[in-house]
C-alpha atoms as a PDB file:
ATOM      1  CA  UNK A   1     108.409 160.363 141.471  1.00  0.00           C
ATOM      2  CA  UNK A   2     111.009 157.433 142.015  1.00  0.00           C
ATOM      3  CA  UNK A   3     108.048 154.655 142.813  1.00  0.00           C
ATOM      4  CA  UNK A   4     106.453 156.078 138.855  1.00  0.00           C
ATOM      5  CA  UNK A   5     110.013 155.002 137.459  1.00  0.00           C
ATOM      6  CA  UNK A   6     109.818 151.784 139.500  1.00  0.00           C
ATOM      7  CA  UNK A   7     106.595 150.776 138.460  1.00  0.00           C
ATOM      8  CA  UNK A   8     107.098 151.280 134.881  1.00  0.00           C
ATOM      9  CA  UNK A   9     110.207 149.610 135.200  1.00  0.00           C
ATOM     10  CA  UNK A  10     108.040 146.358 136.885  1.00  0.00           C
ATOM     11  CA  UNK A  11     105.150 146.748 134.043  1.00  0.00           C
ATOM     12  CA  UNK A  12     107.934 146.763 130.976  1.00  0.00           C
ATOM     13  CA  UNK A  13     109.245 143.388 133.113  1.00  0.00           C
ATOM     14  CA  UNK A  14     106.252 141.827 133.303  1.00  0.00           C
ATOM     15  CA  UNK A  15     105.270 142.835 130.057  1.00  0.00           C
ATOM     16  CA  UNK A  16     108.720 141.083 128.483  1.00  0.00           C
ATOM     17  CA  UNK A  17     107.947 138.217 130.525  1.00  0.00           C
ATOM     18  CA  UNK A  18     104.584 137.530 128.390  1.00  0.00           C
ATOM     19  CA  UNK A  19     106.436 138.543 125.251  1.00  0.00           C
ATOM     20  CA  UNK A  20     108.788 135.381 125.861  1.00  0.00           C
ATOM     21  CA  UNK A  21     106.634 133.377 126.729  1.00  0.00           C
ATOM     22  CA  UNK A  22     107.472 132.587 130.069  1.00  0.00           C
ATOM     23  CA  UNK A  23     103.626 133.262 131.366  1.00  0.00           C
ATOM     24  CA  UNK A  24     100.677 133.306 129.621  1.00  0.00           C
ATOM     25  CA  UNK A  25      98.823 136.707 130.933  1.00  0.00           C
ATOM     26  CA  UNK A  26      95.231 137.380 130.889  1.00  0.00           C
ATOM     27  CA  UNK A  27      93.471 140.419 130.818  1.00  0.00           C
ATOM     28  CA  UNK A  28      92.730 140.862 134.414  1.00  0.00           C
ATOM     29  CA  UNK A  29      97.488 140.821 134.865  1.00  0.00           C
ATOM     30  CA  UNK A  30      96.677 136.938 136.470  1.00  0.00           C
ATOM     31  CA  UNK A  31      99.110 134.272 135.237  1.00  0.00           C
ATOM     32  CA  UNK A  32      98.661 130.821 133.906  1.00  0.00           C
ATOM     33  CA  UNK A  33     101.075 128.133 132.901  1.00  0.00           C
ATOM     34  CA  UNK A  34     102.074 128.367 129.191  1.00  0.00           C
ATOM     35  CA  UNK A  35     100.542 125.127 128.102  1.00  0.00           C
ATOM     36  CA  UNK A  36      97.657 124.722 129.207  1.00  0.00           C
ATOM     37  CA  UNK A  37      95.505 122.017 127.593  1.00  0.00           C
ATOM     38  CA  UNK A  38      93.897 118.262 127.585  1.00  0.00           C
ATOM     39  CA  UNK A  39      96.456 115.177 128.431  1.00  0.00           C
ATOM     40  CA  UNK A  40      95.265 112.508 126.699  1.00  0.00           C
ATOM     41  CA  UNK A  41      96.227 108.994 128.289  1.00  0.00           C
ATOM     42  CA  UNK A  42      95.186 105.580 127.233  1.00  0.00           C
ATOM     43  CA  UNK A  43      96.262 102.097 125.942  1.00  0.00           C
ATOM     44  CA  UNK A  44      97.199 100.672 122.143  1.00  0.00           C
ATOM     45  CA  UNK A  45      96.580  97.163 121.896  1.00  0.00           C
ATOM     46  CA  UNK A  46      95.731  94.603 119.450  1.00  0.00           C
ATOM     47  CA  UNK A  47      92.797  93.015 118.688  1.00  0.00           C
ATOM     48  CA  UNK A  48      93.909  90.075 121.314  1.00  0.00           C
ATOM     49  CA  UNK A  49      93.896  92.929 124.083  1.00  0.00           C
ATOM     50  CA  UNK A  50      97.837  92.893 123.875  1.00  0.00           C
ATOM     51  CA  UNK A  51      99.881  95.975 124.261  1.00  0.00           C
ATOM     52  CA  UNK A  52     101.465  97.281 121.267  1.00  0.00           C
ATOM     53  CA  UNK A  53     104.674  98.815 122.087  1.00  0.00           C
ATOM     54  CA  UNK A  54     107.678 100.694 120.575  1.00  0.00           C
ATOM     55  CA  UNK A  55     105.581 102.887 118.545  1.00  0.00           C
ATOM     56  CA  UNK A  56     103.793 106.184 118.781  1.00  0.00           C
ATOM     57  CA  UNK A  57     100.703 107.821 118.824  1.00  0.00           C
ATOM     58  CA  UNK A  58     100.579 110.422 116.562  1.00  0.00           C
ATOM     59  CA  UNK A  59      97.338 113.370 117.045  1.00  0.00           C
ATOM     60  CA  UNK A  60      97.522 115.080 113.728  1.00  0.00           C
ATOM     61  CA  UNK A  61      95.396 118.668 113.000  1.00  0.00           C
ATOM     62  CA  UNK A  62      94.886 117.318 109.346  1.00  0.00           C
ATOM     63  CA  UNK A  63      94.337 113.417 107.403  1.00  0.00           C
ATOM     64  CA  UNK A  64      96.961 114.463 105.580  1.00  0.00           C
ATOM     65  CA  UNK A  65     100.733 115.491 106.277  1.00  0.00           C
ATOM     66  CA  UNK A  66     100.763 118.571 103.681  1.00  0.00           C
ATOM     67  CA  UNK A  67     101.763 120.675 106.566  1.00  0.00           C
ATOM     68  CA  UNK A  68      99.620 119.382 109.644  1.00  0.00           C
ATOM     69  CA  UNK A  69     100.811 119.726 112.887  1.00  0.00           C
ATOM     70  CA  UNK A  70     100.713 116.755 115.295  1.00  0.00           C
ATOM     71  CA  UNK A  71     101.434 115.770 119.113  1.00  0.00           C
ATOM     72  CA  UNK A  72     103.016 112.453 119.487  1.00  0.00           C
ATOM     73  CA  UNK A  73     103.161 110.383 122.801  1.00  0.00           C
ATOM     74  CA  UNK A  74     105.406 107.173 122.900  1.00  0.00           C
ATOM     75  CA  UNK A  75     103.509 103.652 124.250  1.00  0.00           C
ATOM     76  CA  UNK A  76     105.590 101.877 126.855  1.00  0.00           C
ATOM     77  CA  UNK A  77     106.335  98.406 127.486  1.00  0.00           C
ATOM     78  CA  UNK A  78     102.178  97.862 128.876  1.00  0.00           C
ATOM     79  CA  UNK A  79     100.832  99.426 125.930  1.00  0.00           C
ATOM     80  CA  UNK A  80     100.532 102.759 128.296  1.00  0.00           C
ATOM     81  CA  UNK A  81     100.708 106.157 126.193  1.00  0.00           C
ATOM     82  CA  UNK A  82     100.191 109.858 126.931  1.00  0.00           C
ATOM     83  CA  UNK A  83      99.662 113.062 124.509  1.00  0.00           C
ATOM     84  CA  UNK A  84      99.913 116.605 127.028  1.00  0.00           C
ATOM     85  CA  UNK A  85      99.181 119.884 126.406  1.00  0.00           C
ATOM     86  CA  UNK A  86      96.367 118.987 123.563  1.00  0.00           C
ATOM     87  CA  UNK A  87      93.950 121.989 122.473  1.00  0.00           C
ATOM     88  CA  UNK A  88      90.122 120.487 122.584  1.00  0.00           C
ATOM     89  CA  UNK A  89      88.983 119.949 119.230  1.00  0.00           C
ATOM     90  CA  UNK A  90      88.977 117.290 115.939  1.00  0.00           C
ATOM     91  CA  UNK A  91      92.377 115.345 115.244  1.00  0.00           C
ATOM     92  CA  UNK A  92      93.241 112.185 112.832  1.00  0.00           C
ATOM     93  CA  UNK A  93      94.919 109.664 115.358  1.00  0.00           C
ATOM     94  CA  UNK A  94      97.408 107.994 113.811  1.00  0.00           C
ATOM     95  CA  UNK A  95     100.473 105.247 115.003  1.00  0.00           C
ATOM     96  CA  UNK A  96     104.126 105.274 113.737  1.00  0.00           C
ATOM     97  CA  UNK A  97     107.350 103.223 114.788  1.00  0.00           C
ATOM     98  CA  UNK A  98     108.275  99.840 114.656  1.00  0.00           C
ATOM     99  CA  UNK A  99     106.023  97.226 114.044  1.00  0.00           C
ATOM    100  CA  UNK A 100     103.746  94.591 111.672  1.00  0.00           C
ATOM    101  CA  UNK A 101     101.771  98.368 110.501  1.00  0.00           C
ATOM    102  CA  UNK A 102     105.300  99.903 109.607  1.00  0.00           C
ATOM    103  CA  UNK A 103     105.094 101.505 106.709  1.00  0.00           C
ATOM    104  CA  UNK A 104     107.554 103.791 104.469  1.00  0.00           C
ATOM    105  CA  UNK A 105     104.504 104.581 102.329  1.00  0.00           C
ATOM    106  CA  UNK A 106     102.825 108.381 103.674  1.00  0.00           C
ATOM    107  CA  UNK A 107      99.418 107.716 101.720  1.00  0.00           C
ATOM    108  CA  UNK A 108      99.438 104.665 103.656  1.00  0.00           C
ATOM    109  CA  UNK A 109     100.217 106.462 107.233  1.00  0.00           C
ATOM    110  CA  UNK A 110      97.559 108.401 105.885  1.00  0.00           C
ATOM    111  CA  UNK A 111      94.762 106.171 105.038  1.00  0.00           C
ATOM    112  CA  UNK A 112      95.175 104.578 108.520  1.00  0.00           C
ATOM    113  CA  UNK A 113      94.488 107.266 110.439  1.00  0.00           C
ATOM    114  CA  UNK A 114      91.122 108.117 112.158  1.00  0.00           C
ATOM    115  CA  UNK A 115      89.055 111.125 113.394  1.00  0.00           C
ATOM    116  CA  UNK A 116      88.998 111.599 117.127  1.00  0.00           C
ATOM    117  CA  UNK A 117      87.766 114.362 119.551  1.00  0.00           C
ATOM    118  CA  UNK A 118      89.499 115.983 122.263  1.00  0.00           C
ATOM    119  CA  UNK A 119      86.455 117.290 124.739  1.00  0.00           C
ATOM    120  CA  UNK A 120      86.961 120.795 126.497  1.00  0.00           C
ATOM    121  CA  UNK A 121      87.503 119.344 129.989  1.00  0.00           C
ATOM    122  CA  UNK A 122      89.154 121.353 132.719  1.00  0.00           C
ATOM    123  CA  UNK A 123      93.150 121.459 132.154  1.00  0.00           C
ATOM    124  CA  UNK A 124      95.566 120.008 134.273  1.00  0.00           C
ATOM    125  CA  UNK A 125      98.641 117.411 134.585  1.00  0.00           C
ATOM    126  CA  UNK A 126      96.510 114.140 134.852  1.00  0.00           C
ATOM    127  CA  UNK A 127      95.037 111.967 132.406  1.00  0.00           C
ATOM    128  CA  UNK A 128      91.463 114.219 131.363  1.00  0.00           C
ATOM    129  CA  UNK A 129      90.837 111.396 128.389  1.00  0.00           C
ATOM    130  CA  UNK A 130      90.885 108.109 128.664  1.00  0.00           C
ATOM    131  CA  UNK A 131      91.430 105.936 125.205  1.00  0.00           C
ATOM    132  CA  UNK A 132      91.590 102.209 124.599  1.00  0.00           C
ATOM    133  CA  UNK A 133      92.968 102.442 120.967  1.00  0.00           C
ATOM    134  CA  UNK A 134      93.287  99.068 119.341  1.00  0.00           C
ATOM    135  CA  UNK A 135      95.138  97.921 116.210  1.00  0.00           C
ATOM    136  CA  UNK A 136      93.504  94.512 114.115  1.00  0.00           C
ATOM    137  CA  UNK A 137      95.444  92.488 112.283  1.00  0.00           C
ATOM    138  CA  UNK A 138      94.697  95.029 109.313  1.00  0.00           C
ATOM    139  CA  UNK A 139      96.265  97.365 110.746  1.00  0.00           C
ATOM    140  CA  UNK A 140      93.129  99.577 111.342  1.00  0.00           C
ATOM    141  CA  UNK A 141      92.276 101.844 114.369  1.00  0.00           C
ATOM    142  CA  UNK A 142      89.591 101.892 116.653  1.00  0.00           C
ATOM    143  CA  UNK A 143      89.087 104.435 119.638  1.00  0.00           C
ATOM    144  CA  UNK A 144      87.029 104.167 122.694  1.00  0.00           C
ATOM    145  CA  UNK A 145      86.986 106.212 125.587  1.00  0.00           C
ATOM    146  CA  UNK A 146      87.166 104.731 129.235  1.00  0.00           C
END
């Protein structure tokens, strides 16, 4: 009789536990980290193959901001960015910060940005996608993968 209270007293723990979000549990009781997804790494430069820094790369669910959610990763001093924790799918890559392609104007944001794919590759902590993103002197994107 006192293991039945202690076992219901572990399965209402664990069962919290998912509740808050501490574990992600599956149907089979194992546990996997919360976010699991694709880290997207790569490089924004311009069209001379220099790195464009202080700014941020911006993977938005929608082209436009009415209420899209986005991941942002900030480039470094080499042009270097990273996006974790992206769910495979279809996003509008866009940049935002400081810079030449600045811009107060959100239909301009907008217009600039440009459909990408995350693929369903296996989840982890390293770089799964590899982007060269580069920025003309129009401000206009291009994506290739590495």
């Amino acid at each position: 009789m006192r293991y039945k209270g202690m076992t219901a007293r572990l399965v209402t723990f664990v069962v919290v536990l998912c509740l808050l979000g501490a574990t992600s549990c599956t149907k089979n009781g194992a546990n996997r980290p919360l976010h699991e997804g694709v880290t997207v790494c790569g490089t924004l430069v311009d069209e001379n193959q220099q790195p464009v820094t202080s700014t941020f790369v911006e993977l938005h669910e929608s082209a436009k901001d009415l209420g899209s959610r986005y991941q942002v990763g900030r480039v470094d001093a080499s042009g270097q960015f990273m996006v974790q924790t992206v769910k495979p799918g279809h996003y509008w890559l866009g940049i935002a910060g400081k810079g030449k392609c600045t811009t107060d104007s959100r239909d301009e944001r907008e217009a600039r940005r440009i459909p990408v794919t995350v693929p369903d590759v296996p989840s982890g902590t390293e770089c799964q996608t590899q982007w060269q993103v580069v920025q003309d002197a129009s401000c206009k994107l291009r994506v290739s993968a590495n």
